[in-house]
Protein backbone atom coordinates (compact mmCIF):
# COMPACT_ATOMS: atom_id res chain seq x y z
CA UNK A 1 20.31 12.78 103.10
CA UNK A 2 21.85 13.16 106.68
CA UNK A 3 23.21 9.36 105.93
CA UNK A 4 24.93 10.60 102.09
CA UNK A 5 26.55 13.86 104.67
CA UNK A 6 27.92 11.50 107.23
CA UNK A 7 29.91 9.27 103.85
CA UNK A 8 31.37 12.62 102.69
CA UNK A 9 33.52 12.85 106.07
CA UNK A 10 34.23 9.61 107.16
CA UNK A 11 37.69 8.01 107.33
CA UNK A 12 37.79 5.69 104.31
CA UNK A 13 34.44 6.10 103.45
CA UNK A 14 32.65 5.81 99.99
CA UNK A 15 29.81 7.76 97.86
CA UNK A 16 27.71 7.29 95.19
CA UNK A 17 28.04 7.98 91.62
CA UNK A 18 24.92 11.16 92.23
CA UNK A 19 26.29 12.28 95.06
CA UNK A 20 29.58 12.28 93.68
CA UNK A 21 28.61 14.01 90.49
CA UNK A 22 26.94 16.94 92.72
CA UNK A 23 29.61 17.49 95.14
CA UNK A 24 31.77 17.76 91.80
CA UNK A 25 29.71 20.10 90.11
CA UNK A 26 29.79 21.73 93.70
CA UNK A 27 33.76 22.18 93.77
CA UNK A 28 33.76 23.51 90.07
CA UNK A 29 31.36 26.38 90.94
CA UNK A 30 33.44 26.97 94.34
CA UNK A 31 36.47 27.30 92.46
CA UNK A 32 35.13 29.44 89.80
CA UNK A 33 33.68 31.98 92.39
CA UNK A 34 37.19 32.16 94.42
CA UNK A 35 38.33 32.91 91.35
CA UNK A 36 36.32 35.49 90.57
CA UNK A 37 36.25 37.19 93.66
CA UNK A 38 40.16 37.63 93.99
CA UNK A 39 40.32 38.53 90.51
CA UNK A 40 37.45 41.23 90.88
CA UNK A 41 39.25 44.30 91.53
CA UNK A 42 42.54 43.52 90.07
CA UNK A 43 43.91 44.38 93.64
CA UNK A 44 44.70 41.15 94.90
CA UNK A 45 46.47 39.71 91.48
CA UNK A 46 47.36 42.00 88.57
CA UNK A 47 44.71 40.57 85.59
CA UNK A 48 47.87 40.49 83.71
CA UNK A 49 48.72 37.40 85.83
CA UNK A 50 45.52 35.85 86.38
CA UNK A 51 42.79 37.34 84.47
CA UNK A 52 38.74 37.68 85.94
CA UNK A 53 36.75 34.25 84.56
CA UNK A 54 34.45 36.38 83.00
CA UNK A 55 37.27 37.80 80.74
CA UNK A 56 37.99 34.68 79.95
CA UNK A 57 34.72 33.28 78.89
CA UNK A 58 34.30 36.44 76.55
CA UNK A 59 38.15 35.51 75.09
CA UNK A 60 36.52 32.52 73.53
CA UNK A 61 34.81 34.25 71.08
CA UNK A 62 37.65 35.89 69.98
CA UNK A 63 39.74 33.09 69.96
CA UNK A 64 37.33 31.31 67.89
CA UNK A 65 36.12 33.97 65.49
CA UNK A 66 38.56 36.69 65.01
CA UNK A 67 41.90 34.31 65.28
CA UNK A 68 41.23 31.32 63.47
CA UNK A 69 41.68 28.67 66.92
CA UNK A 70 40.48 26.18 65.27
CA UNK A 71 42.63 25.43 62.68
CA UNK A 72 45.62 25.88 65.11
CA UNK A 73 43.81 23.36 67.63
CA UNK A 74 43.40 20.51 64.73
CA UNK A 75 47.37 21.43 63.56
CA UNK A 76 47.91 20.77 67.43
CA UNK A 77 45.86 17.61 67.65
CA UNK A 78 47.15 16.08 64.03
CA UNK A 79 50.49 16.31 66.03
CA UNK A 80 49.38 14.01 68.54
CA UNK A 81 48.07 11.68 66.05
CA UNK A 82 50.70 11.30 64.00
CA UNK A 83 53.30 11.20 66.69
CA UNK A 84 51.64 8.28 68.65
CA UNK A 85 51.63 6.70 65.17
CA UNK A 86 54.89 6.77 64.55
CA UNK A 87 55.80 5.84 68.23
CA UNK A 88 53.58 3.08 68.52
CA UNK A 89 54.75 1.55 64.94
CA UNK A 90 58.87 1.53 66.43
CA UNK A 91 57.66 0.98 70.10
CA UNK A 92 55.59 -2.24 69.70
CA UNK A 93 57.76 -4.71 67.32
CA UNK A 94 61.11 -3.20 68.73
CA UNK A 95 60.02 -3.53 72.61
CA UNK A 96 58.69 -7.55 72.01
CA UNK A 97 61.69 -7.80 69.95
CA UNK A 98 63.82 -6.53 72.83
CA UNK A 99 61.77 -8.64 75.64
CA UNK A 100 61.27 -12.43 74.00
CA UNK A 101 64.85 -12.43 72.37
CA UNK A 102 67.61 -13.45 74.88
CA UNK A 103 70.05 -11.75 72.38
CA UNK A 104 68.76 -8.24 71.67
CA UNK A 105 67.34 -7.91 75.23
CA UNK A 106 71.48 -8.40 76.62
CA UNK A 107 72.29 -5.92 73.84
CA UNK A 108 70.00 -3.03 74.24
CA UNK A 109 67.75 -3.19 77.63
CA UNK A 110 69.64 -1.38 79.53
CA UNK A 111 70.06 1.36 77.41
CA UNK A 112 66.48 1.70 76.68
CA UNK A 113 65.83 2.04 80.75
CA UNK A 114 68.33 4.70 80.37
CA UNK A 115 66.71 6.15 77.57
CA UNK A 116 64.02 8.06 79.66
CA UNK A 117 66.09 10.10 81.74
CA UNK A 118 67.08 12.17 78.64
CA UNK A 119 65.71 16.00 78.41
CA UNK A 120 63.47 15.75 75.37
CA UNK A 121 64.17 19.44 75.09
CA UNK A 122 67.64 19.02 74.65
CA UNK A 123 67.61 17.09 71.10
CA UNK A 124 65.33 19.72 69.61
CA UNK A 125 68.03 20.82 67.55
CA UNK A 126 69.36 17.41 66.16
CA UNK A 127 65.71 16.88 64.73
CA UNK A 128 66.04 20.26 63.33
CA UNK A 129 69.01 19.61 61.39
CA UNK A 130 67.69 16.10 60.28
CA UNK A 131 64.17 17.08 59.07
CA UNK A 132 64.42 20.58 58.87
CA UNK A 133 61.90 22.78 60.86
CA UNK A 134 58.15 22.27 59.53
CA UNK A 135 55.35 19.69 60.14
CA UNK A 136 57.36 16.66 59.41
CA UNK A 137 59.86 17.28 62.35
CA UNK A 138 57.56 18.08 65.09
CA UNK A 139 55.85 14.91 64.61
CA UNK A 140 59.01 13.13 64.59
CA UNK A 141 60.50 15.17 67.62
CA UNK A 142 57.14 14.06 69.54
CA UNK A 143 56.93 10.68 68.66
CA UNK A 144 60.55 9.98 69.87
CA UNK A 145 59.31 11.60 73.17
CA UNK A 146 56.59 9.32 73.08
CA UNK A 147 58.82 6.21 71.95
CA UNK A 148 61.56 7.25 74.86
CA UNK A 149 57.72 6.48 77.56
CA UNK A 150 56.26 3.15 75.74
CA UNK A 151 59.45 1.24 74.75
CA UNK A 152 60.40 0.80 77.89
CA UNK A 153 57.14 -0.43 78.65
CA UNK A 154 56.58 -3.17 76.41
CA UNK A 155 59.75 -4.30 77.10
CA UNK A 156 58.43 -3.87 80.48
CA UNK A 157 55.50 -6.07 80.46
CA UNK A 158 57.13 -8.80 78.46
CA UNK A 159 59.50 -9.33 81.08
CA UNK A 160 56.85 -9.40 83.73
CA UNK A 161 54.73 -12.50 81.68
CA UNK A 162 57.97 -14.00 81.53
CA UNK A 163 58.85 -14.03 85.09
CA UNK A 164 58.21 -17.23 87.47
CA UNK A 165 58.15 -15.36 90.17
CA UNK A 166 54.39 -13.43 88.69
CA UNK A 167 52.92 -16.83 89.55
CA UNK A 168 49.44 -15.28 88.24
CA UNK A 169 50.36 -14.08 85.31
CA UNK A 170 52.99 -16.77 84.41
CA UNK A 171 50.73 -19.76 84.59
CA UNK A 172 49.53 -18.30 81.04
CA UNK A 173 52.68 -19.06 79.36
CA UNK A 174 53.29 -22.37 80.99
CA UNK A 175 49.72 -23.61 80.31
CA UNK A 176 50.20 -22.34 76.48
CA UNK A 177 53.59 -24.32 76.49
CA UNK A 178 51.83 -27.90 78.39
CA UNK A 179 49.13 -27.70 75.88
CA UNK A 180 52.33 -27.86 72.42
CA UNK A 181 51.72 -24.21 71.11
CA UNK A 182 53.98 -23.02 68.32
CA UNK A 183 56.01 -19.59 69.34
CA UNK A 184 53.32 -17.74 66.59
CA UNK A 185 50.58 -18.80 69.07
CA UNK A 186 52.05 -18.12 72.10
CA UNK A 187 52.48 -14.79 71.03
CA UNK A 188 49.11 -13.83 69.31
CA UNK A 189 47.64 -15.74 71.98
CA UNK A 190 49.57 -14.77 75.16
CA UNK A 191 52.39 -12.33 74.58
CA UNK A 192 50.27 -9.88 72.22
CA UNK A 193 46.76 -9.33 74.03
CA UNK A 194 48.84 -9.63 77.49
CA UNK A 195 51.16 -7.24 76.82
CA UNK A 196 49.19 -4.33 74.51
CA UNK A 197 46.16 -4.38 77.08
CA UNK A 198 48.90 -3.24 80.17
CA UNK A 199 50.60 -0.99 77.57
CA UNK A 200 47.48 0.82 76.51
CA UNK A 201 47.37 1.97 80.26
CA UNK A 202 50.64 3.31 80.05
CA UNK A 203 49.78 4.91 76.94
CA UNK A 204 46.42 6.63 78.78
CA UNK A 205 48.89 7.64 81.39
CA UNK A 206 50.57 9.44 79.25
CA UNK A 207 48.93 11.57 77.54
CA UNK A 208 49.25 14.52 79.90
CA UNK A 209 52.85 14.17 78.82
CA UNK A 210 52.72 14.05 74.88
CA UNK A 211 50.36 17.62 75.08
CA UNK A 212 53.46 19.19 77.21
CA UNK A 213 56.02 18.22 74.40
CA UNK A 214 53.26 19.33 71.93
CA UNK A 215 53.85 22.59 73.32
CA UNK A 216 57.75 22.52 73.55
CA UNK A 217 57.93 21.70 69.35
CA UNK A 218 55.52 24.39 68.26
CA UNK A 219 57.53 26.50 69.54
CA UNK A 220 60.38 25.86 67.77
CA UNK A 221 59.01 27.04 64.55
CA UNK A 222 55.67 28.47 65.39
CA UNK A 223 53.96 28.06 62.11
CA UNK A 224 50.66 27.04 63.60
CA UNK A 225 49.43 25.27 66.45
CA UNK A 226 48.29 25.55 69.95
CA UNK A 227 51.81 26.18 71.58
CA UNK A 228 52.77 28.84 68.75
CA UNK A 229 49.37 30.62 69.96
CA UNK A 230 50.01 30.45 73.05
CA UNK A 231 53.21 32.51 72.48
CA UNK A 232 52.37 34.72 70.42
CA UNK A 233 48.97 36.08 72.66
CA UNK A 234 51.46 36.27 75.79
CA UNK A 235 53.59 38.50 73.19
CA UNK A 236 50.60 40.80 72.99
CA UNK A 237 49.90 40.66 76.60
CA UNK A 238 46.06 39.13 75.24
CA UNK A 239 46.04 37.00 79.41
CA UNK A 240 42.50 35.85 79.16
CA UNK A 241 42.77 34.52 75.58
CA UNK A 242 45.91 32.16 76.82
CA UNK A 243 44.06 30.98 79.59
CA UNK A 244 41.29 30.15 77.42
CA UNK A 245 43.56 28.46 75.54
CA UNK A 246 45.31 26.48 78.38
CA UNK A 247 41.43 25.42 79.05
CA UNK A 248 41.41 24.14 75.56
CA UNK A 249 44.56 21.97 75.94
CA UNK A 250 43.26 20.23 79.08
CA UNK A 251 39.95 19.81 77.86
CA UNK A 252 41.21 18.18 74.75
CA UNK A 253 44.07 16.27 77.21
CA UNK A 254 40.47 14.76 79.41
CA UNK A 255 39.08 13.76 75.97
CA UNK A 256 41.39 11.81 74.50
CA UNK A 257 41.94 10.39 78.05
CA UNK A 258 38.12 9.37 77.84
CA UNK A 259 38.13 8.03 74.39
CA UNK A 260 41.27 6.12 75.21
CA UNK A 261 39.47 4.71 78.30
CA UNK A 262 36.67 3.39 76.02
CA UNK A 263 39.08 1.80 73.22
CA UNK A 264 40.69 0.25 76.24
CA UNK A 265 37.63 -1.71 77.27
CA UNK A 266 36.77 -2.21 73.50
CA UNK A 267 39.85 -3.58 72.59
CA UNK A 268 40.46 -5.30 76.26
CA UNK A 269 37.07 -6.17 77.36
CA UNK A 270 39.17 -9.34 80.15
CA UNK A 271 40.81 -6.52 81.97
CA UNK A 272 37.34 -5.00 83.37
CA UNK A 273 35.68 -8.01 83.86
CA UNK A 274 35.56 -9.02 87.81
């Protein structure tokens, strides 16, 4: 025990997976019970700002029985879906197009570095007037902010297999080439499973961004989802049901981040391996 305290405070120094899960479980309960105790009276911070946890918890119910949260969290997460979906099925044949083909990459790689300092924001309204303001534009609207993030990548990570100067990663590619591979198997064998296994990181990185634009559309027509909720509870001054909400959306954001994890060593089982 005394040896597990000394780890916790030395320079540099490392725990294990118990200890680390207690002292975890340690900070939530900490940071619930600050919480709670400046939130107590009401004195401190108006409940209107940052309502008592125990409101909160009892918002739940009401959020799930009496206001249907469900079926606005599912509209919210079918977003997602379909907007990686659409993303991924430009992203991935455009951004190997872009990176193996002298031609288009002198065309267009510049401009798709440039492409992600846009404000997503700021084209709201030309996907508005090309799809019209339901469903069918939201999930277009988010998977161009999601296309603007991953093009660039696999672009991105085909130029960095292609580099000499990556001697670790390059030595693929020229063994490929010494041992007479056609360009088909160079790329299902090298290009494909090198690049997709560094872009699904990027993708996992992510996905804190795709719930913030998730947010951003619903609003725009708030005909369901978490985001239109969201709005429409601050409207009625209902604080602890948006917070529970905003718990929602970053319990569903540490989800997908874990199921993602797991596809990733599914799918990519050489990039764990030691």
């Amino acid at each position: 025990m005394k040896e597990e305290i000394k780890n916790l405070i030395t320079f540099g120094g490392k725990i294990d997976n118990k200890t680390n899960t207690i002292v975890t479980a340690g900070g939530a309960i900490l940071l619930l019970l600050i919480w709670y105790a400046i939130t107590y009276t009401g004195q401190i911070i108006p409940q209107k700002i940052l309502p008592n946890p125990v409101d909160v918890i009892i918002g739940f119910k009401k959020l799930f029985f009496e206001m249907d949260a469900l079926r606005q969290i599912w509209y919210s997460i079918s977003l997602n879906i379909l907007g990686y979906i659409y993303a991924l099925a430009i992203a991935i044949p455009l951004g190997f197009t872009i990176g193996i083909y002298p031609l288009p990459k002198s065309l267009f790689q510049k401009y798709v570095d440039a492409i992600r300092y846009l404000p997503i924001p700021s084209v709201s309204g030309i996907f508005i007037a090309m799809f019209g303001i339901g469903f069918g534009m939201k999930a277009s609207f988010l998977a161009f902010g999601i296309l603007i993030y991953i093009l660039p990548f696999v672009v991105q990570r085909v130029n960095e297999l292609q580099n000499p100067s990556n001697d670790k990663d390059y030595v693929l590619l020229q063994t490929i080439k010494t041992l007479g591979a056609t360009n088909l198997q160079k790329f299902t064998k090298v290009y494909f499973p090198y690049v997709m296994g560094r872009v699904f990181t990027d993708i996992i990185n992510i996905t804190a961004v795709t719930w913030t634009y998730i947010v951003i559309v619903e609003l725009l027509n708030k005909e369901g989802g978490v985001g239109a909720m969201i709005y429409t509870l601050n409207r009625q001054s209902l604080t602890p049901e948006v917070y529970g909400l905003l718990f929602i959306i970053i319990l569903i954001g540490i989800l997908q981040d874990f199921l993602l994890r797991k596809l990733d060593k599914k799918f990519f089982p050489y990039k764990y391996n030691d």
